[in-house]
Protein backbone atom coordinates (compact mmCIF):
# COMPACT_ATOMS: atom_id res chain seq x y z
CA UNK A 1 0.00 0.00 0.00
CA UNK A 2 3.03 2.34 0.77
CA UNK A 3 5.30 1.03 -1.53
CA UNK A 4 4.98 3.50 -4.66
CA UNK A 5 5.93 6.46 -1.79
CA UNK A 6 8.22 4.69 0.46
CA UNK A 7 11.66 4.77 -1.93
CA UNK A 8 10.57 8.50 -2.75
CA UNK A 9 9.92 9.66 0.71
CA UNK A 10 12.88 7.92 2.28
CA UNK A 11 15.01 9.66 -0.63
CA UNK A 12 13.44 13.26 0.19
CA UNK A 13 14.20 12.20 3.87
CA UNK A 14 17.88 11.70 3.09
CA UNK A 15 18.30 15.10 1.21
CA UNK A 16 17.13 16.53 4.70
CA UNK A 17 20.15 15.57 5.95
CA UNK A 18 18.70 13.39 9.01
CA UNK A 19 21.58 11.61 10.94
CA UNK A 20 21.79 8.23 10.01
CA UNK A 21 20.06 7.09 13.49
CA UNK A 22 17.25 8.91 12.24
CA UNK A 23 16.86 7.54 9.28
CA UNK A 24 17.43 3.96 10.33
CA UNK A 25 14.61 4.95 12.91
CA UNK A 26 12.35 6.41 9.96
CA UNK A 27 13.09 3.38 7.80
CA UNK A 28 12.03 0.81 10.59
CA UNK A 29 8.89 2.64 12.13
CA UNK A 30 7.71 2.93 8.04
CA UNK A 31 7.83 -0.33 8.11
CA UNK A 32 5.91 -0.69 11.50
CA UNK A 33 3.08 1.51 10.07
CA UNK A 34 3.02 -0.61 6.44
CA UNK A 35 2.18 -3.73 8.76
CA UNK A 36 -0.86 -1.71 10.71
CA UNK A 37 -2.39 -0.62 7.26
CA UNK A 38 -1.96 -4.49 6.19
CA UNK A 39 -3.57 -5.57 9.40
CA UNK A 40 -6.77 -2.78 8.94
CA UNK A 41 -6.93 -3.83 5.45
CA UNK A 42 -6.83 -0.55 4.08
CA UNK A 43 -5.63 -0.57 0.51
CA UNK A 44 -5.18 3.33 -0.30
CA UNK A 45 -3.45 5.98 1.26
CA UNK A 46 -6.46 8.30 0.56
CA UNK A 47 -8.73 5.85 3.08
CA UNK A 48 -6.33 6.50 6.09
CA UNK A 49 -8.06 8.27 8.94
CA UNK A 50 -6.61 10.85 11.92
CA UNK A 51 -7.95 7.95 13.57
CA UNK A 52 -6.10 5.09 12.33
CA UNK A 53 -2.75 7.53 12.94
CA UNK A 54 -3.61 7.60 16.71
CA UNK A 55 -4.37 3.82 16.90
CA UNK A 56 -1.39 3.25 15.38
CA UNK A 57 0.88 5.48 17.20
CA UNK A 58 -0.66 4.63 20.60
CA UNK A 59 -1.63 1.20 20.28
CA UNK A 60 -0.44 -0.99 17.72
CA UNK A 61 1.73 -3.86 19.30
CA UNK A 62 1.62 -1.96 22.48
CA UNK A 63 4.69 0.51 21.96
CA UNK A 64 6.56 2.13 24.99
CA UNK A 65 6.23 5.84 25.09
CA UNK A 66 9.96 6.74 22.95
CA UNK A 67 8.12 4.08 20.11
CA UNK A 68 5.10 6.14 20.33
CA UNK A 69 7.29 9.44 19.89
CA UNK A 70 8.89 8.10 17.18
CA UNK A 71 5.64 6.62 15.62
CA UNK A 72 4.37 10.31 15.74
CA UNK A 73 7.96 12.12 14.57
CA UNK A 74 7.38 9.54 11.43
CA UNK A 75 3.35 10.41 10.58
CA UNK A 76 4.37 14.06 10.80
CA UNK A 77 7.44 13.54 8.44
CA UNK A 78 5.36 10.99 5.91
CA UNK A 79 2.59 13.57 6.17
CA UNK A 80 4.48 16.33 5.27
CA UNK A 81 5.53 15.19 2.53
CA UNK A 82 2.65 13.32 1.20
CA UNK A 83 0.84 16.86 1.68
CA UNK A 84 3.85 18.18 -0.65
CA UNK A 85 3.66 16.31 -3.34
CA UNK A 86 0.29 16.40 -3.16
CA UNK A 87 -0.68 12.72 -2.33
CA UNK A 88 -2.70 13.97 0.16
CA UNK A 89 -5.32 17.00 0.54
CA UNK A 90 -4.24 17.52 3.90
CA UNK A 91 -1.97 16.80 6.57
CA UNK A 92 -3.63 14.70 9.25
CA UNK A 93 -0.94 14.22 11.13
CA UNK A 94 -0.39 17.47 12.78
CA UNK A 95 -3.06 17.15 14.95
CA UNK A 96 -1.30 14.17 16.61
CA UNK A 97 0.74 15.43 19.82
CA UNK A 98 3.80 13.96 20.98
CA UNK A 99 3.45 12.27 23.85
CA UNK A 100 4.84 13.76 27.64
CA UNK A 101 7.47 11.70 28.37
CA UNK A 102 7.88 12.41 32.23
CA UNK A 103 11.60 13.12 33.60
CA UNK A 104 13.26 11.22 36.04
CA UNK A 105 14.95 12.50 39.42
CA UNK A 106 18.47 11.56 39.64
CA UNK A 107 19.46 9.93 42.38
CA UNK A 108 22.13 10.86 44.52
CA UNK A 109 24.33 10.01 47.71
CA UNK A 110 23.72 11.58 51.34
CA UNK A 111 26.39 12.75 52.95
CA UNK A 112 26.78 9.48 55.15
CA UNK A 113 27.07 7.29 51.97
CA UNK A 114 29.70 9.51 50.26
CA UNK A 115 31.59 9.51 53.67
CA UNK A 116 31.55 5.68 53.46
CA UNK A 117 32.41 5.83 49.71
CA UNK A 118 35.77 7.99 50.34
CA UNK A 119 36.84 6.55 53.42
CA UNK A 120 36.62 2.76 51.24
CA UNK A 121 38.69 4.14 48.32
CA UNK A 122 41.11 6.08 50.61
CA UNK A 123 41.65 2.43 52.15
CA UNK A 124 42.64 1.31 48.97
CA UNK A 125 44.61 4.41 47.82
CA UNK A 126 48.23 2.45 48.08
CA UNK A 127 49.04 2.53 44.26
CA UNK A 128 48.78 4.75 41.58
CA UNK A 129 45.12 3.04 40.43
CA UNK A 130 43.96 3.16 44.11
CA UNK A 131 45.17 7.17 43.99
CA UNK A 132 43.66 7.82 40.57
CA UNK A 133 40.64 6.22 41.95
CA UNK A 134 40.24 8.07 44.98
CA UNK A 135 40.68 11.33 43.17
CA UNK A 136 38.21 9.93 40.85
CA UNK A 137 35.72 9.76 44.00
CA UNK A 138 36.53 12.76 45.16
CA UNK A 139 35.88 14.54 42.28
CA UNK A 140 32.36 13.25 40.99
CA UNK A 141 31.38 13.83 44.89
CA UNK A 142 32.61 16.87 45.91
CA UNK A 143 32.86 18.93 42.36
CA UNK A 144 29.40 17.27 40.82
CA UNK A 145 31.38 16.60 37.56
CA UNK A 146 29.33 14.30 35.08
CA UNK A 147 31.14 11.16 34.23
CA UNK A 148 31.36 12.02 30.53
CA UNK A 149 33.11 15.41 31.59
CA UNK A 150 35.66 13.71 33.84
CA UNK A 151 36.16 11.30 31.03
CA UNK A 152 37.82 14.08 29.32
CA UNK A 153 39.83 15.15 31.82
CA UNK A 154 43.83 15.39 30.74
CA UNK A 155 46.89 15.66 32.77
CA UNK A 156 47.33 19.04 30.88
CA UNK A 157 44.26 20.29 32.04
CA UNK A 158 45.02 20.33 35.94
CA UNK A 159 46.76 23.42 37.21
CA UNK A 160 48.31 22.01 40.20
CA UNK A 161 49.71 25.45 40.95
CA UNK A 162 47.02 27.46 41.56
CA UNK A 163 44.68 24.34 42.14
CA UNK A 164 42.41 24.92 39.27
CA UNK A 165 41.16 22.15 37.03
């Protein structure tokens, strides 16, 4: 049912300059949404509904809430570009709204517990690992550094002079 747009879309998609990720993302929820329309039967691409978009985003195999986001990033693309090349009258898909994905609160250590955590790897701070490791510690506790920035850290990048990092 999809098939004479698919190779066209997924072209225009590419000259967008989507990351591969996205694409590979686009490619495989197409696919997802070329299995619903077999499933409903529906033969045309002129007898899709605002309705069938929801059930499919929402409901079809029972997606988590990133599928569902990425079901609805797709219709709006697909849409888009049906409704540009005139396919479509009109794009049906923008009344679908992502879905609120809700954020989680990061956990983090009480005093007692990063106490605990220091005192353990200042036990074991005999060697250059265990010393490296304790400064490790001490900096994701006391600084708040993310892993991915200490991760980056260099020796040239610590100012043991004036104690800056």
């Amino acid at each position: 049912m999809l098939y004479p747009y698919l190779s066209p879309f997924l072209d225009y998609f590419k000259l967008a300059e989507f990351s591969e990720p996205s694409f590979q993302a686009m490619n495989s929820r197409i696919k997802e949404f070329q299995l619903y329309l077999q499933a409903q039967k529906i033969k045309s691409i002129t007898k899709i509904s605002y309705k069938h978009l929801v059930e499919f985003a929402g409901d079809f195999k029972a997606p988590s809430i990133h599928v569902t986001k990425s079901r609805v990033w797709m219709l709006h693309q697909f849409y888009h570009y049906l409704t540009l090349q005139g396919h479509v009258k009109e794009n049906i898909a923008t009344q679908l709204h992502y879905p609120k994905i809700e954020k989680t609160v990061p956990d983090f250590l009480t005093s007692d517990e990063l106490n605990r955590l220091i005192r353990s790897f200042a036990g074991q701070a005999h060697d250059m690992i265990g010393l490296r490791n304790l400064v490790i510690i001490l900096l994701l506790g006391f600084l708040g550094i993310r892993t991915s920035a200490l991760i980056g850290i260099n020796i040239q990048d610590v100012d043991v002079t004036s104690g800056l990092l």
